[in-house]
PDB file of N, CA and C in Angstrom:
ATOM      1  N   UNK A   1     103.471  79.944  21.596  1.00  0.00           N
ATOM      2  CA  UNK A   1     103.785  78.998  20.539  1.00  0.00           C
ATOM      3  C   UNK A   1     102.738  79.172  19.442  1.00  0.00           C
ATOM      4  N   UNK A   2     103.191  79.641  17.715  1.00  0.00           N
ATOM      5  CA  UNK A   2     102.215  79.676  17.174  1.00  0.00           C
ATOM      6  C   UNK A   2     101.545  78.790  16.883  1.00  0.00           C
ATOM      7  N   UNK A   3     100.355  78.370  15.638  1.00  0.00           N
ATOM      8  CA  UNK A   3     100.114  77.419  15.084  1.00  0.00           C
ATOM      9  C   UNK A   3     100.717  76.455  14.240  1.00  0.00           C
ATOM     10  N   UNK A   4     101.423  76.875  13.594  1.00  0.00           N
ATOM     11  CA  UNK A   4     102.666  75.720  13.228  1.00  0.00           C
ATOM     12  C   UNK A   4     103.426  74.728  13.887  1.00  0.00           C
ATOM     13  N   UNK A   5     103.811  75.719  14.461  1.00  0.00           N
ATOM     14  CA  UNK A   5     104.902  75.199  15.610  1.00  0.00           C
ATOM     15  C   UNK A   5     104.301  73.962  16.424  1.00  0.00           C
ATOM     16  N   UNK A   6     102.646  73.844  16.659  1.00  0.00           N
ATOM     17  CA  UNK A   6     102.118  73.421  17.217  1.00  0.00           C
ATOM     18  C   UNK A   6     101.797  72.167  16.505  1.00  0.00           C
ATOM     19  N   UNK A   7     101.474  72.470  15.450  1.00  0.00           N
ATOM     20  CA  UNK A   7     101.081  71.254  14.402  1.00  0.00           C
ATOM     21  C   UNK A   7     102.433  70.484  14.323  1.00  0.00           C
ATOM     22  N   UNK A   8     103.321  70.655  14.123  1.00  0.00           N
ATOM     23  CA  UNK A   8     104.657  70.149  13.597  1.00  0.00           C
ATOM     24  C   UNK A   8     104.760  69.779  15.129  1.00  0.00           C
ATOM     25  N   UNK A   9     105.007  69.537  15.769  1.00  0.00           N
ATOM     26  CA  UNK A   9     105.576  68.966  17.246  1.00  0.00           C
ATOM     27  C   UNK A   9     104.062  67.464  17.506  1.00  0.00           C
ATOM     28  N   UNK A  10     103.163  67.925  17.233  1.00  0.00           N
ATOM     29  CA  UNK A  10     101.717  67.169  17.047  1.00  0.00           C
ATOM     30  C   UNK A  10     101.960  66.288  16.167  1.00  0.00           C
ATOM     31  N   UNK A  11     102.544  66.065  14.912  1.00  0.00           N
ATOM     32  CA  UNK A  11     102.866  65.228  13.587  1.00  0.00           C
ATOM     33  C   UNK A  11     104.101  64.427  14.384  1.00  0.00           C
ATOM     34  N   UNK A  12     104.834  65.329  14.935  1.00  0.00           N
ATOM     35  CA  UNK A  12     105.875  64.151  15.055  1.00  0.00           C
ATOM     36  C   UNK A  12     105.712  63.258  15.966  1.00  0.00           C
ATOM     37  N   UNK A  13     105.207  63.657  17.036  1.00  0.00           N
ATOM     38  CA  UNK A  13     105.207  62.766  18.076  1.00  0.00           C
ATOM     39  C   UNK A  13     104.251  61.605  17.753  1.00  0.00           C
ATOM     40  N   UNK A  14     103.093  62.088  16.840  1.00  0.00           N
ATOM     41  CA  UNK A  14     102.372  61.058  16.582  1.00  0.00           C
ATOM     42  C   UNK A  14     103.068  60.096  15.254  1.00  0.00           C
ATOM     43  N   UNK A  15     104.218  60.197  14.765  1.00  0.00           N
ATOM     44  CA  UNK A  15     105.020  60.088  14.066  1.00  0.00           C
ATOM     45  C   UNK A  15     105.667  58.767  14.809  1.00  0.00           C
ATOM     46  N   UNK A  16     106.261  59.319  15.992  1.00  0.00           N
ATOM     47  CA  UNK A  16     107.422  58.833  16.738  1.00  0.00           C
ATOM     48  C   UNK A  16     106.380  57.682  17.407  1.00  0.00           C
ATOM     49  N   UNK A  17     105.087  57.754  17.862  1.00  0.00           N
ATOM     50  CA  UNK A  17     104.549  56.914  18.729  1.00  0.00           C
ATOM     51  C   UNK A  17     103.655  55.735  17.651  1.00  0.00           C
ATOM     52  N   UNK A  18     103.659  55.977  17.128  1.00  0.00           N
ATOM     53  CA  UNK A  18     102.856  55.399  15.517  1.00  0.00           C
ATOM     54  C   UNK A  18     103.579  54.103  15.290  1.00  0.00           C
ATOM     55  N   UNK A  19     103.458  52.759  15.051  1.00  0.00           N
ATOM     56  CA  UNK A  19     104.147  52.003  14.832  1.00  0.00           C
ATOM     57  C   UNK A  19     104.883  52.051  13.456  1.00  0.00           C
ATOM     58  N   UNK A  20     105.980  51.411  13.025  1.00  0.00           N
ATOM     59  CA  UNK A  20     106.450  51.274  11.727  1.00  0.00           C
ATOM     60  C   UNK A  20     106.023  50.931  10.553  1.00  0.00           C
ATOM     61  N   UNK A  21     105.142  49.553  10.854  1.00  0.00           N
ATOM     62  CA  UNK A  21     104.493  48.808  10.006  1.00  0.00           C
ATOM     63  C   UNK A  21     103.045  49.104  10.117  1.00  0.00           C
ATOM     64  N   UNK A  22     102.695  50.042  10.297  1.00  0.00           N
ATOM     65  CA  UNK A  22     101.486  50.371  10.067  1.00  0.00           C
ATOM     66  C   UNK A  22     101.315  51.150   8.794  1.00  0.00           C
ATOM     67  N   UNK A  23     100.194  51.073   8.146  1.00  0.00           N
ATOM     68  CA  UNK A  23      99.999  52.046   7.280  1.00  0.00           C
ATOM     69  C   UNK A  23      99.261  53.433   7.989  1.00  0.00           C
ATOM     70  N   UNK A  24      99.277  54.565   7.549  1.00  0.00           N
ATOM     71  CA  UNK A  24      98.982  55.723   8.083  1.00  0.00           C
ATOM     72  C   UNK A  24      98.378  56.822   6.792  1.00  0.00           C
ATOM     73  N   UNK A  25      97.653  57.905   7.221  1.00  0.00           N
ATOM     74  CA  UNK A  25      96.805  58.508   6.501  1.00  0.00           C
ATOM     75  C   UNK A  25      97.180  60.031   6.863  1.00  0.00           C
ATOM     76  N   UNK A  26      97.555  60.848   6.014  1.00  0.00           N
ATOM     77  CA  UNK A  26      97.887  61.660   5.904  1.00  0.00           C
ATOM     78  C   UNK A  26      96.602  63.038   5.340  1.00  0.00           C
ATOM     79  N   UNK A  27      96.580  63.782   6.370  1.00  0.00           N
ATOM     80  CA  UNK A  27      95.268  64.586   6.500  1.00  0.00           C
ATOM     81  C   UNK A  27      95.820  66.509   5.872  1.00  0.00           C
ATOM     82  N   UNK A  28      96.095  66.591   4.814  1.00  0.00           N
ATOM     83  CA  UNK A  28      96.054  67.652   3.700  1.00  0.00           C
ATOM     84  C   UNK A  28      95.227  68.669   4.418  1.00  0.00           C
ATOM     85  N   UNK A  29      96.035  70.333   4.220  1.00  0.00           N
ATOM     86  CA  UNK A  29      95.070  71.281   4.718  1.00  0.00           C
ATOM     87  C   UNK A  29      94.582  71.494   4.186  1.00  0.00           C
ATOM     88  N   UNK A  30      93.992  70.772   2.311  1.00  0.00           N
ATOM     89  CA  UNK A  30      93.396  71.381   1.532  1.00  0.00           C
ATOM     90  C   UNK A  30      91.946  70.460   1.087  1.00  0.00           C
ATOM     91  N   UNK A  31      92.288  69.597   2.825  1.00  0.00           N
ATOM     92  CA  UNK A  31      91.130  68.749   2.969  1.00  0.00           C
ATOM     93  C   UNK A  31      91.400  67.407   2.218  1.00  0.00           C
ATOM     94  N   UNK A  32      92.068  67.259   1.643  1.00  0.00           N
ATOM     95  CA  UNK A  32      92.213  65.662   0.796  1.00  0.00           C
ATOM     96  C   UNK A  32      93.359  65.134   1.911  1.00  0.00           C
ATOM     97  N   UNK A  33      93.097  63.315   1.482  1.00  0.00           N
ATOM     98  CA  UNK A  33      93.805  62.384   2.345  1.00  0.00           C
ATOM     99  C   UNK A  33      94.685  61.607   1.371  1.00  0.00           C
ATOM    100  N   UNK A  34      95.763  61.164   2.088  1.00  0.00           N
ATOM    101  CA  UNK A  34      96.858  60.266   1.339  1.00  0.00           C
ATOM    102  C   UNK A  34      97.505  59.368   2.011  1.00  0.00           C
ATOM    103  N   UNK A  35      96.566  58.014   1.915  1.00  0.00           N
ATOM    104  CA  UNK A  35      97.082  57.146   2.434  1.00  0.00           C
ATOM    105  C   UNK A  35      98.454  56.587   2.269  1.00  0.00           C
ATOM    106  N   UNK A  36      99.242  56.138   3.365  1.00  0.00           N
ATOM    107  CA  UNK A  36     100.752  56.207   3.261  1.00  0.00           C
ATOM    108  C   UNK A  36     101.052  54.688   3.602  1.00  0.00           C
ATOM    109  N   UNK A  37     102.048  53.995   2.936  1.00  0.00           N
ATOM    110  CA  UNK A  37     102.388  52.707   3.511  1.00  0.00           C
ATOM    111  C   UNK A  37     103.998  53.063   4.352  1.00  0.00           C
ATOM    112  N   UNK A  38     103.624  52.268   5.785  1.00  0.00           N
ATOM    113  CA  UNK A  38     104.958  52.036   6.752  1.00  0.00           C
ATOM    114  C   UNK A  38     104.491  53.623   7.433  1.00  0.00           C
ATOM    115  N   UNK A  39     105.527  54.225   7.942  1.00  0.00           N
ATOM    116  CA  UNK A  39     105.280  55.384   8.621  1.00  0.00           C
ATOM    117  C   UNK A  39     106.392  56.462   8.174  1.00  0.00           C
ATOM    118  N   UNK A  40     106.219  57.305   8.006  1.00  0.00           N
ATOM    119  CA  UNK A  40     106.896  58.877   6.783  1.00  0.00           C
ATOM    120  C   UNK A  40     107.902  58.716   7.955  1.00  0.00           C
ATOM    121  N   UNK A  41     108.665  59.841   7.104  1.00  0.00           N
ATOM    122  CA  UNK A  41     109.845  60.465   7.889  1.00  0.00           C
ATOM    123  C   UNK A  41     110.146  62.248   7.115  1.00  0.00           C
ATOM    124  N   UNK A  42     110.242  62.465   8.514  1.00  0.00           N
ATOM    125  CA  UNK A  42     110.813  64.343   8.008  1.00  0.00           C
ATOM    126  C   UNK A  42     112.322  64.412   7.919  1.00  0.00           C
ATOM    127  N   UNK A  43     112.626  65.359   6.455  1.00  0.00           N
ATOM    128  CA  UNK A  43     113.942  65.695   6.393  1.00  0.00           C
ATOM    129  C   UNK A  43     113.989  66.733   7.033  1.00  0.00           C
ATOM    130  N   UNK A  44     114.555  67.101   7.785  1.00  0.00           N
ATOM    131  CA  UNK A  44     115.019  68.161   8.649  1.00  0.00           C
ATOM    132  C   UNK A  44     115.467  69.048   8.165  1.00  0.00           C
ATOM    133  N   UNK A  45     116.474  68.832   6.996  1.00  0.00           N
ATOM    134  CA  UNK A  45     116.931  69.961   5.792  1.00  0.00           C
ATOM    135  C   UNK A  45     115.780  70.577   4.977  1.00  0.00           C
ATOM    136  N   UNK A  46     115.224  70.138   4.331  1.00  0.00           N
ATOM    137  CA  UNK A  46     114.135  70.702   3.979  1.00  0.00           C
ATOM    138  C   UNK A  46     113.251  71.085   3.874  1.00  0.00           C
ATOM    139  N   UNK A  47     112.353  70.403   5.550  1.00  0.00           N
ATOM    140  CA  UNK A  47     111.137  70.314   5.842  1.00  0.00           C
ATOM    141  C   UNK A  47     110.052  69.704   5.204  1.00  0.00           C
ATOM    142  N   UNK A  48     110.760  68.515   4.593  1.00  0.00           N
ATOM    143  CA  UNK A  48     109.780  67.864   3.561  1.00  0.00           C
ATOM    144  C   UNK A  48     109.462  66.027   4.330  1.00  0.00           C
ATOM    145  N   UNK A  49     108.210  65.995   4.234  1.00  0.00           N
ATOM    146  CA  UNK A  49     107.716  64.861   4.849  1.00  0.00           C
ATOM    147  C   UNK A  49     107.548  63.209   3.739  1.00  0.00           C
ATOM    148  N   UNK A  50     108.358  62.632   3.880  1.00  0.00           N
ATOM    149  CA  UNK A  50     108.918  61.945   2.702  1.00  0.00           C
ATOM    150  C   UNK A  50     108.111  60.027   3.142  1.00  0.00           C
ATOM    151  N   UNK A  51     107.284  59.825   2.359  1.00  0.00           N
ATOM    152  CA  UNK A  51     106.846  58.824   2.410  1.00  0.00           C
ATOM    153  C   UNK A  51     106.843  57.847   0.812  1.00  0.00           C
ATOM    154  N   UNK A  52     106.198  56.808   1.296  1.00  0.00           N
ATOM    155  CA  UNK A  52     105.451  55.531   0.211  1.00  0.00           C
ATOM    156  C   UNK A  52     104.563  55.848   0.463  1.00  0.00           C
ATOM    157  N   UNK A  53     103.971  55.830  -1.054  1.00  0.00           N
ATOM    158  CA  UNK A  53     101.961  56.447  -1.421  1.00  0.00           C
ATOM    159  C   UNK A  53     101.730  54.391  -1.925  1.00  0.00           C
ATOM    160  N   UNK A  54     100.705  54.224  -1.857  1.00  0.00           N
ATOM    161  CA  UNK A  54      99.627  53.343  -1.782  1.00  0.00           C
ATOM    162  C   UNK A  54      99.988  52.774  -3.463  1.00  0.00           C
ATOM    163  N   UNK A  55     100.801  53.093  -4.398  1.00  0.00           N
ATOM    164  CA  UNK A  55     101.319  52.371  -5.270  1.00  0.00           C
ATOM    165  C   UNK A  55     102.700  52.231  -5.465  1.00  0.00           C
ATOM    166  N   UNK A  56     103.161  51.955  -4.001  1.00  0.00           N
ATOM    167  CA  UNK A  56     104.742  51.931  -3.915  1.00  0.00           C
ATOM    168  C   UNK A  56     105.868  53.171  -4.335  1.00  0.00           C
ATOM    169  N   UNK A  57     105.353  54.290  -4.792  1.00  0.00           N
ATOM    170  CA  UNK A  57     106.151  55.367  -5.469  1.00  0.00           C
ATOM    171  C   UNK A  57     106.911  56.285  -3.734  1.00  0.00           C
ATOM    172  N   UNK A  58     107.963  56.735  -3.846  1.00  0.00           N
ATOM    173  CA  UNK A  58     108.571  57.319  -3.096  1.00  0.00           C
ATOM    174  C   UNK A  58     107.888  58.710  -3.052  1.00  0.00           C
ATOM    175  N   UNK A  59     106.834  59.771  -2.246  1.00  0.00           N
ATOM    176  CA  UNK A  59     106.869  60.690  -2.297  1.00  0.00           C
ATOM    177  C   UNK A  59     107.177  61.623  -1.676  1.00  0.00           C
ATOM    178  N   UNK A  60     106.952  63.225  -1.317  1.00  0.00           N
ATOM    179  CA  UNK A  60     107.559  63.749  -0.686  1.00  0.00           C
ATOM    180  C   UNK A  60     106.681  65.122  -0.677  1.00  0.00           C
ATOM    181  N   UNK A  61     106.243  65.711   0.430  1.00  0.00           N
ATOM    182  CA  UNK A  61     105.244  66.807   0.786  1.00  0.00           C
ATOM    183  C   UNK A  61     105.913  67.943   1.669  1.00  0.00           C
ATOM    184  N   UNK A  62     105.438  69.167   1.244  1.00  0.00           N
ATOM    185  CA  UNK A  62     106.116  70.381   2.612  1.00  0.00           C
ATOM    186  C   UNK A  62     105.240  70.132   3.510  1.00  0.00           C
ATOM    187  N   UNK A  63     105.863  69.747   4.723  1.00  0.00           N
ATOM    188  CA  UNK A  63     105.162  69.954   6.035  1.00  0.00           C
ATOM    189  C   UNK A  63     104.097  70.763   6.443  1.00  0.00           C
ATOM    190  N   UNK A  64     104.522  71.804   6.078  1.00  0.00           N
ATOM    191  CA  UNK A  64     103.437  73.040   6.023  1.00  0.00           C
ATOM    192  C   UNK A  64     102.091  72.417   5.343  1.00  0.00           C
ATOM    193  N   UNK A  65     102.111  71.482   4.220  1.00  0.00           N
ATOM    194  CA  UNK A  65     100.539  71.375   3.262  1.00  0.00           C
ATOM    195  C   UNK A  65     100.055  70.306   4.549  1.00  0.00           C
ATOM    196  N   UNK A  66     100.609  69.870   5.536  1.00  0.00           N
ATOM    197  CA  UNK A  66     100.049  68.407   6.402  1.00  0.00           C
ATOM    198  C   UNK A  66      99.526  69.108   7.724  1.00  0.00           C
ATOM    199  N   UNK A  67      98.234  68.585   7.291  1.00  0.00           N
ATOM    200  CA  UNK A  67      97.597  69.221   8.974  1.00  0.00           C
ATOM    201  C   UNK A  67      97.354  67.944  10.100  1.00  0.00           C
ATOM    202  N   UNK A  68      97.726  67.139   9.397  1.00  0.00           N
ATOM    203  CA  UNK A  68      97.785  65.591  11.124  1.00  0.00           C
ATOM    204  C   UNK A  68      98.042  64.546  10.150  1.00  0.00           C
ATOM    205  N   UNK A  69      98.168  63.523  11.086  1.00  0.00           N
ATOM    206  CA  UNK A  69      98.142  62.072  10.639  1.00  0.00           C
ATOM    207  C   UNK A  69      97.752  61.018  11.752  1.00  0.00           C
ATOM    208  N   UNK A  70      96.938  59.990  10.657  1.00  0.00           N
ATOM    209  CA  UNK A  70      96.233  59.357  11.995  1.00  0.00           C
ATOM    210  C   UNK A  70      97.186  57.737  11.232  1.00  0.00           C
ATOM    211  N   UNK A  71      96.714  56.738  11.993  1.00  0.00           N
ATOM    212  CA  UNK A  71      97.161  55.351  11.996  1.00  0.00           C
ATOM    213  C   UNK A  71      95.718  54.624  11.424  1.00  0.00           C
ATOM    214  N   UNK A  72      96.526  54.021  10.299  1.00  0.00           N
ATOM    215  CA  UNK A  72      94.766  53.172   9.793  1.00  0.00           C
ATOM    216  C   UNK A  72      95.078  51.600  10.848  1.00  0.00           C
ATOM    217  N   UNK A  73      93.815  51.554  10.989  1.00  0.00           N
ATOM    218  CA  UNK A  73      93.472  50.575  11.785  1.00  0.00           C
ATOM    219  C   UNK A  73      92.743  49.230  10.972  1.00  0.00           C
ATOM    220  N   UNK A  74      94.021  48.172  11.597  1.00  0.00           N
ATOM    221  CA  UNK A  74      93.957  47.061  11.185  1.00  0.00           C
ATOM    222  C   UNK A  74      92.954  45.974  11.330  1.00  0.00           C
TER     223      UNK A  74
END
């Protein structure tokens, strides 16, 4: 299993186990963070990881630029 493959199965599950109403933080392979309100969702068609950024705007990232995500703690 390469490294991708590995990361992407790692995102989701922590995705899937992550509560809803949590806010969550999104960890960039280019080293920057983006805090996320509620918990993202992947389009499957596109491979794009589609969240709310921290001033309500709808955004949307290639999977590939996301190296984890953690749960901010309340």
């Amino acid at each position: 299993m390469n490294k991708m493959m590995a990361g992407t199965i790692v995102l989701i599950a922590m995705g899937l186990l992550a509560g809803c109403s949590s806010d969550h933080i999104l960890h960039m392979r280019d080293g920057s963070t983006v805090v996320v309100e509620g918990k993202p969702h992947l389009d499957n068609a596109t491979k794009m990881l589609i969240y709310t950024d921290a001033t309500g705007r709808t955004q949307a990232v290639n999977l590939d630029e996301v190296q984890g995500m953690s749960r901010v703690k309340n």
